[in-house]
N, C-alpha and C. Protein backbone atom coordinates (compact mmCIF):
# COMPACT_ATOMS: atom_id res chain seq x y z
N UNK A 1 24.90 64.96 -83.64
CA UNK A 1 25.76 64.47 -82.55
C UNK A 1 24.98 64.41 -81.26
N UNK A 2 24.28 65.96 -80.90
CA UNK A 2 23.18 65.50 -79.49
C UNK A 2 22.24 64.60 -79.63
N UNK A 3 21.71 64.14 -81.13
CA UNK A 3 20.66 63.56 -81.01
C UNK A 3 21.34 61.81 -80.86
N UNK A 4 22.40 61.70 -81.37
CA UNK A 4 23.31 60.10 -81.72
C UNK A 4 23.61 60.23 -80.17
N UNK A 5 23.79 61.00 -79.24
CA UNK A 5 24.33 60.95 -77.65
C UNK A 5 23.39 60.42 -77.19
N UNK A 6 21.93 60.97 -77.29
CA UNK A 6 20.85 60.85 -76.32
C UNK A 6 20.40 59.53 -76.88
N UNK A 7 20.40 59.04 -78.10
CA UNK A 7 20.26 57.80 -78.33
C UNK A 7 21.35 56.98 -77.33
N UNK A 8 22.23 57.28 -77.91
CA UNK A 8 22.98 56.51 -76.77
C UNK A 8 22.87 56.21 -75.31
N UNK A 9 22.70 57.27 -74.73
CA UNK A 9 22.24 57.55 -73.30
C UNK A 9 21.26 56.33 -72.92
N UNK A 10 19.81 56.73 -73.70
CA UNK A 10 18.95 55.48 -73.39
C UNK A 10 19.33 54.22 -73.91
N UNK A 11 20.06 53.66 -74.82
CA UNK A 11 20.28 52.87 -74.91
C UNK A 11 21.25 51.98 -73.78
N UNK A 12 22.11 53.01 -73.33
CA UNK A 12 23.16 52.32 -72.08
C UNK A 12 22.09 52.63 -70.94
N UNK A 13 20.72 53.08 -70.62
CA UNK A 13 20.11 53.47 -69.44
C UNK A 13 19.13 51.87 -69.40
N UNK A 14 18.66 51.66 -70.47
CA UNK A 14 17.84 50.15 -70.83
C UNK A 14 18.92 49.19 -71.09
N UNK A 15 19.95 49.16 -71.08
CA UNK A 15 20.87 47.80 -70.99
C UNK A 15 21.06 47.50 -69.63
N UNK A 16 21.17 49.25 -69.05
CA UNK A 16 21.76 48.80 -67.54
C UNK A 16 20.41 48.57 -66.86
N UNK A 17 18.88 48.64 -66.97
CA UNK A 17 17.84 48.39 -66.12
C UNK A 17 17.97 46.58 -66.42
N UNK A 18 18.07 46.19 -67.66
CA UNK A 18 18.28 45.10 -68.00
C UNK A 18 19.08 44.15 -67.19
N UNK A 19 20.49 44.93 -66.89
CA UNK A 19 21.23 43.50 -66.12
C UNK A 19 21.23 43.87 -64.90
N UNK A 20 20.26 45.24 -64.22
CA UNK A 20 20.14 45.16 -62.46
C UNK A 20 19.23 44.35 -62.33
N UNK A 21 17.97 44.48 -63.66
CA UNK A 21 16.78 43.23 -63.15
C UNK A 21 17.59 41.98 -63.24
N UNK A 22 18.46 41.51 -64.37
CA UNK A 22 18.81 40.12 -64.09
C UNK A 22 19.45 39.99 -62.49
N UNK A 23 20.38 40.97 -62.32
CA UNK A 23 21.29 40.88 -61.21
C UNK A 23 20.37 40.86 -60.26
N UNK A 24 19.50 41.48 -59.62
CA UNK A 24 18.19 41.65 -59.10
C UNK A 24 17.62 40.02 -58.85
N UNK A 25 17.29 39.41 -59.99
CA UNK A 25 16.73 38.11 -59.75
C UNK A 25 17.31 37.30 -59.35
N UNK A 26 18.82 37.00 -59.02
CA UNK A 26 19.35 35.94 -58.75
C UNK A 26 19.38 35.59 -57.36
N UNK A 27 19.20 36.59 -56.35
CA UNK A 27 18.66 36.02 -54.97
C UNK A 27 17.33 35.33 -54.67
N UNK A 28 16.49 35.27 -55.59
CA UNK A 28 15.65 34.57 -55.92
C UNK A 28 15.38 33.10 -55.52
N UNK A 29 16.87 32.97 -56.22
CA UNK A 29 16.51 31.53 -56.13
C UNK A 29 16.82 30.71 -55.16
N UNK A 30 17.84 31.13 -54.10
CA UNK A 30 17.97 30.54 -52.77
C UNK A 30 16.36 30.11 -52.16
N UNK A 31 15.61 31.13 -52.28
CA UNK A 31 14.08 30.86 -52.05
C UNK A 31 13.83 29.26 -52.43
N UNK A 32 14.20 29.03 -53.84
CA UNK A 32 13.69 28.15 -54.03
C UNK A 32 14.34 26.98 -53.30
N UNK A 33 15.62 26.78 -52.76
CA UNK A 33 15.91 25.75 -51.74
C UNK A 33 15.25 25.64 -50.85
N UNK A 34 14.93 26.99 -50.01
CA UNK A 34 14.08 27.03 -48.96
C UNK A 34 13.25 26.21 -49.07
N UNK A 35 12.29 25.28 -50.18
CA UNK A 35 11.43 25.03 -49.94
C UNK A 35 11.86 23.60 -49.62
N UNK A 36 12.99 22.84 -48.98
CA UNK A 36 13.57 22.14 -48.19
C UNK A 36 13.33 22.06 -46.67
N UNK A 37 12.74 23.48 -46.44
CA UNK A 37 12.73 24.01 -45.07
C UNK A 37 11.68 22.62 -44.69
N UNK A 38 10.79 22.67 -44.77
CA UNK A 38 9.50 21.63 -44.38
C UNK A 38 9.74 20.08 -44.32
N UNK A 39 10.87 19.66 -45.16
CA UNK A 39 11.63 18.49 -44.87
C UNK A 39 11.85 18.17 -43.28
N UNK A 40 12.63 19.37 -43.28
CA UNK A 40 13.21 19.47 -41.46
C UNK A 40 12.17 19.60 -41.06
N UNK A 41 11.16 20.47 -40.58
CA UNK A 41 9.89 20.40 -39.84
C UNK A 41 9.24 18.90 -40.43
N UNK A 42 8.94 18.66 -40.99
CA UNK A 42 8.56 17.10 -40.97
C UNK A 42 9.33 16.44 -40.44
N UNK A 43 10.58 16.29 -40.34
CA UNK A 43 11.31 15.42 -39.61
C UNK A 43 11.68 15.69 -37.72
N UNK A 44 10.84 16.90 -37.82
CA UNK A 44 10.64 17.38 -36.44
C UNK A 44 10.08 16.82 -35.56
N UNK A 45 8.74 17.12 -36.48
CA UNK A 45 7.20 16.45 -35.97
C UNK A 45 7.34 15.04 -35.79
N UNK A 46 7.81 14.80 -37.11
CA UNK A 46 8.09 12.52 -37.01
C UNK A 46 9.17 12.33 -35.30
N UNK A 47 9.65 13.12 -35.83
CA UNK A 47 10.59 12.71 -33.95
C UNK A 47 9.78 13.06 -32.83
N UNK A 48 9.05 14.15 -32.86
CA UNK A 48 7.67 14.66 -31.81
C UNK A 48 6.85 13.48 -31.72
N UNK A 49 6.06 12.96 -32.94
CA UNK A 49 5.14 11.48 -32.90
C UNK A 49 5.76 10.28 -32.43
N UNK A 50 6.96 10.13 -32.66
CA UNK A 50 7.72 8.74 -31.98
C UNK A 50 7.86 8.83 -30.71
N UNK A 51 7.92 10.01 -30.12
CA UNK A 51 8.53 9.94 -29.02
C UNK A 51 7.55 9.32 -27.83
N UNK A 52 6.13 9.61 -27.96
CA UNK A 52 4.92 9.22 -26.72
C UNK A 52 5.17 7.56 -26.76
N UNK A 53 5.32 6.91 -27.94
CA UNK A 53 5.38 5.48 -27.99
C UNK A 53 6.14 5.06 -26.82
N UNK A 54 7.77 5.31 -27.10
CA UNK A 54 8.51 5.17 -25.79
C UNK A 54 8.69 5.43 -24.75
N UNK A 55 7.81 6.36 -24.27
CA UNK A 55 7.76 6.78 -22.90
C UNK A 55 6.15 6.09 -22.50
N UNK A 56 5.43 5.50 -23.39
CA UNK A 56 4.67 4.47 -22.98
C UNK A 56 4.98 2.98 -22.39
N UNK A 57 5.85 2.79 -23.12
CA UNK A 57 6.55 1.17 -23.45
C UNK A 57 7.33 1.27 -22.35
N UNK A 58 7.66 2.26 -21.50
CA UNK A 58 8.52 2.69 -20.84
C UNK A 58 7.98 2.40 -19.07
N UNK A 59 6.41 2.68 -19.12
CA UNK A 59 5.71 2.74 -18.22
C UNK A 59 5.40 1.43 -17.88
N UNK A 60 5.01 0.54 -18.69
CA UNK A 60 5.11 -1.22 -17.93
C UNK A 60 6.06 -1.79 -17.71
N UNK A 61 7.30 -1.45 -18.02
CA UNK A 61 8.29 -1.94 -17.53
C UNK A 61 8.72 -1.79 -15.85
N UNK A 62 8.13 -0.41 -15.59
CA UNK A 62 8.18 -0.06 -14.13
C UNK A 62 7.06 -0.50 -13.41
N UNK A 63 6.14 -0.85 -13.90
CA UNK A 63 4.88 -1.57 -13.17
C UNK A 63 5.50 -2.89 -12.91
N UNK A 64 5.97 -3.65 -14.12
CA UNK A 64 6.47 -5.05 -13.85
C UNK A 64 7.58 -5.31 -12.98
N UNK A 65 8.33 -4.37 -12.39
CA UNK A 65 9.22 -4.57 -11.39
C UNK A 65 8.78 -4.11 -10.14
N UNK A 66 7.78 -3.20 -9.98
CA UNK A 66 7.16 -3.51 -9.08
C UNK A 66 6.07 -4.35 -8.08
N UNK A 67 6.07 -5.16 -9.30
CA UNK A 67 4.43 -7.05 -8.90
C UNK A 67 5.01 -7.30 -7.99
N UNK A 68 3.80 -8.10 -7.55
CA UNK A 68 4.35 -8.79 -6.40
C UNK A 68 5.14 -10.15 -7.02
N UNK A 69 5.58 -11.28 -6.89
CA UNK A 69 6.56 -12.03 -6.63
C UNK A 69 5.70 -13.33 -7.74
N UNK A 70 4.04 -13.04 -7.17
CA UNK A 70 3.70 -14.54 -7.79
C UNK A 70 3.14 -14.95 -6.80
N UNK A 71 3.26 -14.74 -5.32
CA UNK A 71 3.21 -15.33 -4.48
C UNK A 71 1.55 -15.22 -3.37
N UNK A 72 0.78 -16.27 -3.89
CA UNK A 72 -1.23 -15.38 -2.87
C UNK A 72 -1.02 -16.67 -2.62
N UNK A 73 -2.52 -16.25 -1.39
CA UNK A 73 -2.51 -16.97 -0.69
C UNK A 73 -3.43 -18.10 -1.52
N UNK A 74 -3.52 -19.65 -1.09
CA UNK A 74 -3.96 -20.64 -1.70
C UNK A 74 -5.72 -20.55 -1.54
N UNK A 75 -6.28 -21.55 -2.39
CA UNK A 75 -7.74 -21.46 -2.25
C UNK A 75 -7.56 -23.17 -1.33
N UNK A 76 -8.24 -22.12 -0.31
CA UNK A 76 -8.35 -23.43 0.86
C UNK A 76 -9.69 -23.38 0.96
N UNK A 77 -10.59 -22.46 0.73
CA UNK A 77 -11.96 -22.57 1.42
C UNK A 77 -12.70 -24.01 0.97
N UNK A 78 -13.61 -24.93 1.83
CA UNK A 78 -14.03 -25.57 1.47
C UNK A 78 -13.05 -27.07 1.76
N UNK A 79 -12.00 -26.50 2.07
CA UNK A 79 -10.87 -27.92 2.10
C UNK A 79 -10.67 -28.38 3.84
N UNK A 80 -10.11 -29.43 4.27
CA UNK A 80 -10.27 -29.53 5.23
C UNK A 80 -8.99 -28.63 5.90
N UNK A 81 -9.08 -28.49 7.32
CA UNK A 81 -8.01 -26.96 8.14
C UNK A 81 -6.98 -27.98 8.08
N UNK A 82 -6.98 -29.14 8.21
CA UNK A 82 -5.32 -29.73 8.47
C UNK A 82 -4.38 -29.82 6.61
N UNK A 83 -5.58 -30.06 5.74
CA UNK A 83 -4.73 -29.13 4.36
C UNK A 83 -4.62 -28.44 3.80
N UNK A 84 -5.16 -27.49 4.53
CA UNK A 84 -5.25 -26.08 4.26
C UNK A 84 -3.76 -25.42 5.07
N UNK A 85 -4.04 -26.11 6.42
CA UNK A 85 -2.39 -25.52 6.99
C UNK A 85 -1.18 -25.72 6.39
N UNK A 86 -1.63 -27.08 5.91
CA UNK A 86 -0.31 -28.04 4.90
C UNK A 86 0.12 -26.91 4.10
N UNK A 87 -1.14 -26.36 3.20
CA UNK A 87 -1.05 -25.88 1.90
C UNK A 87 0.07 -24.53 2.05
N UNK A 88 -0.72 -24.07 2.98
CA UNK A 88 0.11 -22.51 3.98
C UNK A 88 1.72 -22.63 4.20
N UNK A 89 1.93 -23.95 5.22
CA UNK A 89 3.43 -23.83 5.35
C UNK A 89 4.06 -24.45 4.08
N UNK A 90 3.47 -24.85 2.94
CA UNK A 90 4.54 -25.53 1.79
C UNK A 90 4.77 -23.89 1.06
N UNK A 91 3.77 -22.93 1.13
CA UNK A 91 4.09 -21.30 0.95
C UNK A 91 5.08 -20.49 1.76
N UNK A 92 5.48 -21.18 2.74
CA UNK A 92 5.86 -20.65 3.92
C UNK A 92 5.28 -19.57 4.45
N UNK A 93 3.90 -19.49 4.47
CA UNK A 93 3.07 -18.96 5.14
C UNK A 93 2.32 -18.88 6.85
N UNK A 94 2.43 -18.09 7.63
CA UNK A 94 1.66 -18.50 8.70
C UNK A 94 0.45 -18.72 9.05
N UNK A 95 -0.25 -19.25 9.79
CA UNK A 95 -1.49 -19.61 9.89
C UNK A 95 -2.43 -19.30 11.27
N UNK A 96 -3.10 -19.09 11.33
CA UNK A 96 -4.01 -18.94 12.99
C UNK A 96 -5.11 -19.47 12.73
N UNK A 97 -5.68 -20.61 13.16
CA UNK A 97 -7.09 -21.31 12.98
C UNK A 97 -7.63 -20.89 14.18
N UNK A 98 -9.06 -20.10 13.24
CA UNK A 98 -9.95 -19.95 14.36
C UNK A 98 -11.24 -20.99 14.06
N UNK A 99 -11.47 -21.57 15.34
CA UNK A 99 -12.64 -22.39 15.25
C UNK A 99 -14.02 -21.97 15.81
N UNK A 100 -14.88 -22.69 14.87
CA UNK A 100 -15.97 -21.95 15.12
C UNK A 100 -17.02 -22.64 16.01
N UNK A 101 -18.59 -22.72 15.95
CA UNK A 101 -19.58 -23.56 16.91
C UNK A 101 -20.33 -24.15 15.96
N UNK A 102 -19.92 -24.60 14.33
CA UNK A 102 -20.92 -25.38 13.59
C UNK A 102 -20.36 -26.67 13.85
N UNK A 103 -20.71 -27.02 12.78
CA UNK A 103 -19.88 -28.84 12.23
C UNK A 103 -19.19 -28.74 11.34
N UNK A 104 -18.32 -30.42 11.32
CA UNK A 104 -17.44 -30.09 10.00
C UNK A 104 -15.88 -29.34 10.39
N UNK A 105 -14.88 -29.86 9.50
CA UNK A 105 -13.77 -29.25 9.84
C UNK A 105 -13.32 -28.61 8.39
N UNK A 106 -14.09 -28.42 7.73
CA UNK A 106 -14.08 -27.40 6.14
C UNK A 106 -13.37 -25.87 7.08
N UNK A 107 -13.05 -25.40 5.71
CA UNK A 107 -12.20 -23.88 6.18
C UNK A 107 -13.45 -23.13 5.49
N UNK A 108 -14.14 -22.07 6.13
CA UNK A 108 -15.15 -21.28 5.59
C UNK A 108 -14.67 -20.20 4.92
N UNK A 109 -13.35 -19.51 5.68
CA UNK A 109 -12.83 -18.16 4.96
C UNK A 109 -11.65 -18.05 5.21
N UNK A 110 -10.91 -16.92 4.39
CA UNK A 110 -9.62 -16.56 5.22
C UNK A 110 -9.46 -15.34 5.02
N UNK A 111 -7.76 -14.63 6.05
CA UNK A 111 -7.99 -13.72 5.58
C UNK A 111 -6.56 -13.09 5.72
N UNK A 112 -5.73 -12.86 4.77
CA UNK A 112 -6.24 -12.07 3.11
C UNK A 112 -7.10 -13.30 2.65
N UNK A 113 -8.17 -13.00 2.04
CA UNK A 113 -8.81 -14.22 0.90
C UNK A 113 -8.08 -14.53 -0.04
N UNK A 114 -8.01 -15.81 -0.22
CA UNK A 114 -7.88 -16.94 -1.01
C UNK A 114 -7.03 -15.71 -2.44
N UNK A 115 -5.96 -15.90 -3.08
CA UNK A 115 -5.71 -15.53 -4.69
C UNK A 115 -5.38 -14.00 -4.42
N UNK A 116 -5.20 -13.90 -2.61
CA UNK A 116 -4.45 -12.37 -2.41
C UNK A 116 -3.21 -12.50 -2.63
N UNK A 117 -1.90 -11.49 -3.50
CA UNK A 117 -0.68 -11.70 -3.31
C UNK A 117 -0.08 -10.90 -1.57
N UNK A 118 0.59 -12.35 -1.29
CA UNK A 118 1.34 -11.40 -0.11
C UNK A 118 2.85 -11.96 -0.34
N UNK A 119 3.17 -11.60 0.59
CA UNK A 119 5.09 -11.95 1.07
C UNK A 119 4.97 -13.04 2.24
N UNK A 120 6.33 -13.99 1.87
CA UNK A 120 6.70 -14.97 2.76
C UNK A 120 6.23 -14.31 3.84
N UNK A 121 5.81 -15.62 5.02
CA UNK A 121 6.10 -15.21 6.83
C UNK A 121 4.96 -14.43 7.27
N UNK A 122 4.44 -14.12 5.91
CA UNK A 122 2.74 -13.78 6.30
C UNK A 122 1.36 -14.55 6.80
N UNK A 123 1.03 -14.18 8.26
CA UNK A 123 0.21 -15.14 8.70
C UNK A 123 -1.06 -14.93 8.04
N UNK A 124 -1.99 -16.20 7.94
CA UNK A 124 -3.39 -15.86 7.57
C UNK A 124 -3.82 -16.76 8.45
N UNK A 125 -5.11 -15.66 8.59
CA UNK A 125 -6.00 -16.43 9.49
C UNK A 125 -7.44 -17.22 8.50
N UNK A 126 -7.39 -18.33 9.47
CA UNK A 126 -8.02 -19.06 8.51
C UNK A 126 -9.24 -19.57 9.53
N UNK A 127 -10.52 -19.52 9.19
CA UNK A 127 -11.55 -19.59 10.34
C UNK A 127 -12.58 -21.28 9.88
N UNK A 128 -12.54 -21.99 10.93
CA UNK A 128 -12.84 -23.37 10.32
C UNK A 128 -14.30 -23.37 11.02
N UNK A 129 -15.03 -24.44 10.27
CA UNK A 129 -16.48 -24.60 10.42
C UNK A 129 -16.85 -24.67 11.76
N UNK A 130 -16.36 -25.99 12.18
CA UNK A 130 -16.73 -26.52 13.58
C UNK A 130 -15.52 -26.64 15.03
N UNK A 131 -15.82 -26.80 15.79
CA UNK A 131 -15.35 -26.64 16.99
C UNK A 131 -13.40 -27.33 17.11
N UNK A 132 -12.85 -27.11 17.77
CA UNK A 132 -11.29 -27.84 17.68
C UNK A 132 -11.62 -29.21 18.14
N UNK A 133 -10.88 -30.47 17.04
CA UNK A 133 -10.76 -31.36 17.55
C UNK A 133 -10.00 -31.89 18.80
N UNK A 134 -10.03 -32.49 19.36
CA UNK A 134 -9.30 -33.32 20.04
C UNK A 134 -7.84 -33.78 19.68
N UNK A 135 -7.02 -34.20 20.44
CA UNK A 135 -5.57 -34.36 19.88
C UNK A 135 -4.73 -35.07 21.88
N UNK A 136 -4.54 -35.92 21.11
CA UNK A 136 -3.69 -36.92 22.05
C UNK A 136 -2.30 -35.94 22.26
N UNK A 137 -2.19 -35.75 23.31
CA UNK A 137 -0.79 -35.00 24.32
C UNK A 137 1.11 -35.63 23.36
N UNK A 138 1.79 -35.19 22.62
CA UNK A 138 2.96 -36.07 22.03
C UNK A 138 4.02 -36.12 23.55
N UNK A 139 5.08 -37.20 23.00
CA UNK A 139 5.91 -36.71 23.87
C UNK A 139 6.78 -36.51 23.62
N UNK A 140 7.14 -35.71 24.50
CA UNK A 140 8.45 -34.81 24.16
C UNK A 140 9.73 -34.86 25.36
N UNK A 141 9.56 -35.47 26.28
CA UNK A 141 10.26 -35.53 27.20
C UNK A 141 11.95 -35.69 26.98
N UNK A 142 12.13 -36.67 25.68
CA UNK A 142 13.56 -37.08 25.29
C UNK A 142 14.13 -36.39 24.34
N UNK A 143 13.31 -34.72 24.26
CA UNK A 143 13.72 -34.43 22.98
C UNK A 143 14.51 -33.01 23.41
N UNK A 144 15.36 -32.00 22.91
CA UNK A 144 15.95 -31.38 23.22
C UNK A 144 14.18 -30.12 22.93
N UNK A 145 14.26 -28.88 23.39
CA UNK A 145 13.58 -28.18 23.29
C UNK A 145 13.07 -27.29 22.43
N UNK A 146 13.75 -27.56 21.65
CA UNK A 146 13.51 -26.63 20.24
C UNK A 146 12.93 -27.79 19.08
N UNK A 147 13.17 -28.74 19.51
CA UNK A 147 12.62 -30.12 18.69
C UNK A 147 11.35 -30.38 19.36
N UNK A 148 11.64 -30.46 21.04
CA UNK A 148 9.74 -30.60 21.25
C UNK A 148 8.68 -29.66 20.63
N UNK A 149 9.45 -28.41 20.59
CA UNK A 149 8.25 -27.38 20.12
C UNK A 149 7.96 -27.71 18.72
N UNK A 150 8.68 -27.97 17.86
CA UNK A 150 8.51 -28.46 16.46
C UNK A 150 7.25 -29.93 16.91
N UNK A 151 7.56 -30.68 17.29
CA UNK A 151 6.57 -31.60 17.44
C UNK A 151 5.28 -31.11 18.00
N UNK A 152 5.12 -30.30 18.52
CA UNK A 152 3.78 -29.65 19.32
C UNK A 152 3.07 -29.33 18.67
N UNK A 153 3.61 -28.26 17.68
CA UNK A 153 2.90 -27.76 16.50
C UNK A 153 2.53 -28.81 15.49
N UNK A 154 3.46 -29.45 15.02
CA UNK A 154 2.96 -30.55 14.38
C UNK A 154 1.42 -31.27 14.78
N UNK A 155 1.39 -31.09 15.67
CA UNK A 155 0.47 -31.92 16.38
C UNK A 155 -0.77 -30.89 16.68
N UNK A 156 -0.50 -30.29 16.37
CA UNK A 156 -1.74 -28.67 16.19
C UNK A 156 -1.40 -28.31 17.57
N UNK A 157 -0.74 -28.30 18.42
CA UNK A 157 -0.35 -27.82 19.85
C UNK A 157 0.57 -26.63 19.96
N UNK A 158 0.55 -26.00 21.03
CA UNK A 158 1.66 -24.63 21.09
C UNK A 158 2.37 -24.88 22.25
N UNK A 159 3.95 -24.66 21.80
CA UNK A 159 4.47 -24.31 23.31
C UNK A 159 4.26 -23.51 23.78
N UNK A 160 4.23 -23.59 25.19
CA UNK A 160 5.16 -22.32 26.37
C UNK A 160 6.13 -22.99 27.17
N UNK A 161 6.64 -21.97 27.72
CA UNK A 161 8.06 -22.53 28.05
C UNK A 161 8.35 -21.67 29.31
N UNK A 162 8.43 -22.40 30.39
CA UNK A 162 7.98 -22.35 32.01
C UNK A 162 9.69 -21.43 32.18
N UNK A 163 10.63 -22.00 31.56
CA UNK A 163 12.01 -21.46 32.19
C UNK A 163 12.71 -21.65 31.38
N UNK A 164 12.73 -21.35 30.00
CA UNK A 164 13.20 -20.50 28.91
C UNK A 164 13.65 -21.73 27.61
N UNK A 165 14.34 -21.78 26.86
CA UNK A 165 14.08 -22.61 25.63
C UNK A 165 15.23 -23.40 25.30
N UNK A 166 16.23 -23.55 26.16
CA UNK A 166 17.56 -23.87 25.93
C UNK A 166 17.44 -25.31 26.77
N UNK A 167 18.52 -26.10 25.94
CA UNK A 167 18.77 -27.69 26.72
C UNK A 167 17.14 -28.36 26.30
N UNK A 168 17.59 -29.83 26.92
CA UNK A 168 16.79 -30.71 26.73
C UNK A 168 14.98 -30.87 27.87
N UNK A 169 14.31 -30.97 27.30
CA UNK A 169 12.60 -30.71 28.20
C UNK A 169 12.77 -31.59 29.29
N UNK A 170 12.72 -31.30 30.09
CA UNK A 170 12.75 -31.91 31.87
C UNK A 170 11.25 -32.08 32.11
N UNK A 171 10.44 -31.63 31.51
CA UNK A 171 8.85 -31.80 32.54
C UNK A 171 8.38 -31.39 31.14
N UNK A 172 6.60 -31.97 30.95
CA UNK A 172 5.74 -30.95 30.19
C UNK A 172 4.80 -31.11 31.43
N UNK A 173 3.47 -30.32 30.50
CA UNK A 173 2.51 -30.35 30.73
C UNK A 173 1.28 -29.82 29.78
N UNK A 174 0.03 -30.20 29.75
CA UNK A 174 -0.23 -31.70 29.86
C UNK A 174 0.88 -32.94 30.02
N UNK A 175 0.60 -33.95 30.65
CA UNK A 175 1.79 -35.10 30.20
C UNK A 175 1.61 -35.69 28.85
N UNK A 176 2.59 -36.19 28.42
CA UNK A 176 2.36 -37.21 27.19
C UNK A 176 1.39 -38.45 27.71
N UNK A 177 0.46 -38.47 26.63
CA UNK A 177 -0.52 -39.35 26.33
C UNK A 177 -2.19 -38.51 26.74
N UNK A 178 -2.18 -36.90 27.57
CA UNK A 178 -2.92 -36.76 27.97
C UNK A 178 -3.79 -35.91 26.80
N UNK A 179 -5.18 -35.73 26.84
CA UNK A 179 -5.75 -35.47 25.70
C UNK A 179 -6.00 -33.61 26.21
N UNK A 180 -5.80 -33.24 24.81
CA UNK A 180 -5.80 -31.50 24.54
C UNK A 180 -7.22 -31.50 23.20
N UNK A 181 -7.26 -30.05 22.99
CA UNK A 181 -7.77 -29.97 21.81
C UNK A 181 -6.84 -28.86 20.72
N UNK A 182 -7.02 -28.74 19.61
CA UNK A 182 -6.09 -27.75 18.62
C UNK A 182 -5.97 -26.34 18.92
N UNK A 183 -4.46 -25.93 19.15
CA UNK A 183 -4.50 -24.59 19.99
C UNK A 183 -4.29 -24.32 21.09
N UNK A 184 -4.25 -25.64 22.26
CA UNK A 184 -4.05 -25.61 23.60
C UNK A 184 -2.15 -25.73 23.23
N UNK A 185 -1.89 -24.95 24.53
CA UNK A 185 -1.46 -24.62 25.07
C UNK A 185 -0.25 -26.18 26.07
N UNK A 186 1.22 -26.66 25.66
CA UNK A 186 1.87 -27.03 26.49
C UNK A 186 3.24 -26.73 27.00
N UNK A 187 2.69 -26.70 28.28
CA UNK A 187 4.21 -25.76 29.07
C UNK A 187 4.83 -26.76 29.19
N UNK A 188 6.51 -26.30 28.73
CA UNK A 188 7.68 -26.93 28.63
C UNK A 188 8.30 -26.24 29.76
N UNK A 189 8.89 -27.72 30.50
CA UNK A 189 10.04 -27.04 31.33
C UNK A 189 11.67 -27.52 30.63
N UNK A 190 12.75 -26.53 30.44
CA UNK A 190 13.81 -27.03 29.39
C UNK A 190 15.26 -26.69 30.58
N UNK A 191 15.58 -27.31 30.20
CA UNK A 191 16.94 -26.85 30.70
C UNK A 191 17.72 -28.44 31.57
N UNK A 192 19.34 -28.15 31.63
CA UNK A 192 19.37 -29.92 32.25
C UNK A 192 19.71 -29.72 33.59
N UNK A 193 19.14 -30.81 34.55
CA UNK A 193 18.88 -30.39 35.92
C UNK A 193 20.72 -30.32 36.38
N UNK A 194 21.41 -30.88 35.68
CA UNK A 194 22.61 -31.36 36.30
C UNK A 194 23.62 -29.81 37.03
N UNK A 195 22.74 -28.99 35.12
CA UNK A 195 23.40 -27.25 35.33
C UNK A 195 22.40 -26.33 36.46
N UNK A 196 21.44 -26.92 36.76
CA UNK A 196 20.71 -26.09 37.74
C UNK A 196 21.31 -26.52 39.39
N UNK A 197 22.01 -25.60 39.79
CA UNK A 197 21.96 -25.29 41.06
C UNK A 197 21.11 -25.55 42.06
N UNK A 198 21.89 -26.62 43.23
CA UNK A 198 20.78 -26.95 44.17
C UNK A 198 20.57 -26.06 45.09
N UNK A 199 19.10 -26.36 45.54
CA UNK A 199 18.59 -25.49 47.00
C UNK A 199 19.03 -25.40 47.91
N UNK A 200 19.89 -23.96 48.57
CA UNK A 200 20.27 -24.55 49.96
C UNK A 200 19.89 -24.31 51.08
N UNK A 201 19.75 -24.90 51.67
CA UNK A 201 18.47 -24.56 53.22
C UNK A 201 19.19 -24.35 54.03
N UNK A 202 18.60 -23.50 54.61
CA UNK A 202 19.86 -22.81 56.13
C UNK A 202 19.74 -23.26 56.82
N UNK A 203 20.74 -22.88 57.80
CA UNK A 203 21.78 -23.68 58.63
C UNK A 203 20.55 -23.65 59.99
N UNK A 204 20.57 -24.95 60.53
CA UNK A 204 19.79 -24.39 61.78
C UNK A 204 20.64 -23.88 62.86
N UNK A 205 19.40 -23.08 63.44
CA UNK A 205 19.46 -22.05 64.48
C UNK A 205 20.20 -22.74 65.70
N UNK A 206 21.40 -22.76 66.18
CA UNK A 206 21.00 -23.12 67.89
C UNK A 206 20.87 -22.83 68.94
């Protein structure tokens, strides 16, 4: 009977090591899902590698809204100053011709140079070979004052304006027909005599 017990004993002591090892192994195998884990870290990293692309692609877009417009100055050098100015105001560009002591009415330089981008209303100065031509006086006498000055310039001439810019030109100077050169200077007198107030001379003494 003790010896049929102790058989027994080990026999229920090796059944039960038996199903703690099975029981034992079955956390095991969650491990083996784990090895899913690296899926996600790969799909980490792939979102880490995509991401520099777009924050590249990202960066010329803000360069390109900041360009300039399109808008430089023309290649005049070499062309003559009266289409070179042309070229300037069809840009709506300003212009200042400086003349020089060679020959020739070629444009030597400018400046911003030639294929600079700037903005409307920007003057360039533009420096010409030889000396200012000559230029016959326009007239302007019948014209209201803001129209003579438009013709002046036209004519490579500048106003000034003796007593201010309003109403029709009462006087120039130079007169019309008299000869200037490009850049001079004609004083406008504007205004209509009818609104100017006469002189009144005092009363004599007796």
């Amino acid at each position: 009977m003790l010896l049929g017990g102790g058989v027994a004993v080990i026999l229920l002591a090796v059944i039960g090591a038996s199903v703690g090892w099975i029981l034992a192994g079955e956390p095991e195998r969650p491990a083996e899902r784990g090895d899913t884990a690296p899926v996600g870290a790969a799909s980490t990293s792939a979102s880490a590698t995509t991401a520099p692309p777009t924050t590249t692609t990202a960066r010329p877009s803000g360069t390109r809204s900041s360009a300039p417009a399109g808008l430089t100055v023309p290649e005049v050098v070499g062309v003559d100053f009266e289409q070179a100015r042309r070229d300037l105001r069809e840009r709506r560009l300003g212009w200042r011709l400086v003349f020089g002591t060679g020959t020739g009415r070629t444009v030597e330089r400018t400046s911003p140079a030639p294929g600079t981008p700037v903005k409307r209303g920007t003057t360039v100065t533009v420096w010409v070979a030889g000396p200012a031509p000559t230029v016959t006086v326009p007239d302007v006498g019948t014209l209201s004052c803001s129209d003579a000055a438009d013709d002046l310039v036209e004519a490579g001439l500048y106003p000034r304006y003796a007593t201010g810019r309003q109403g029709p030109v009462t006087a120039q100077q130079p007169v019309a027909g008299g000869t200037a050169r490009w850049n001079d200077q004609v004083t406008l007198t504007c205004g209509d005599k009818a609104s100017t107030p006469p002189t009144v001379s005092p009363s004599p003494t007796p």
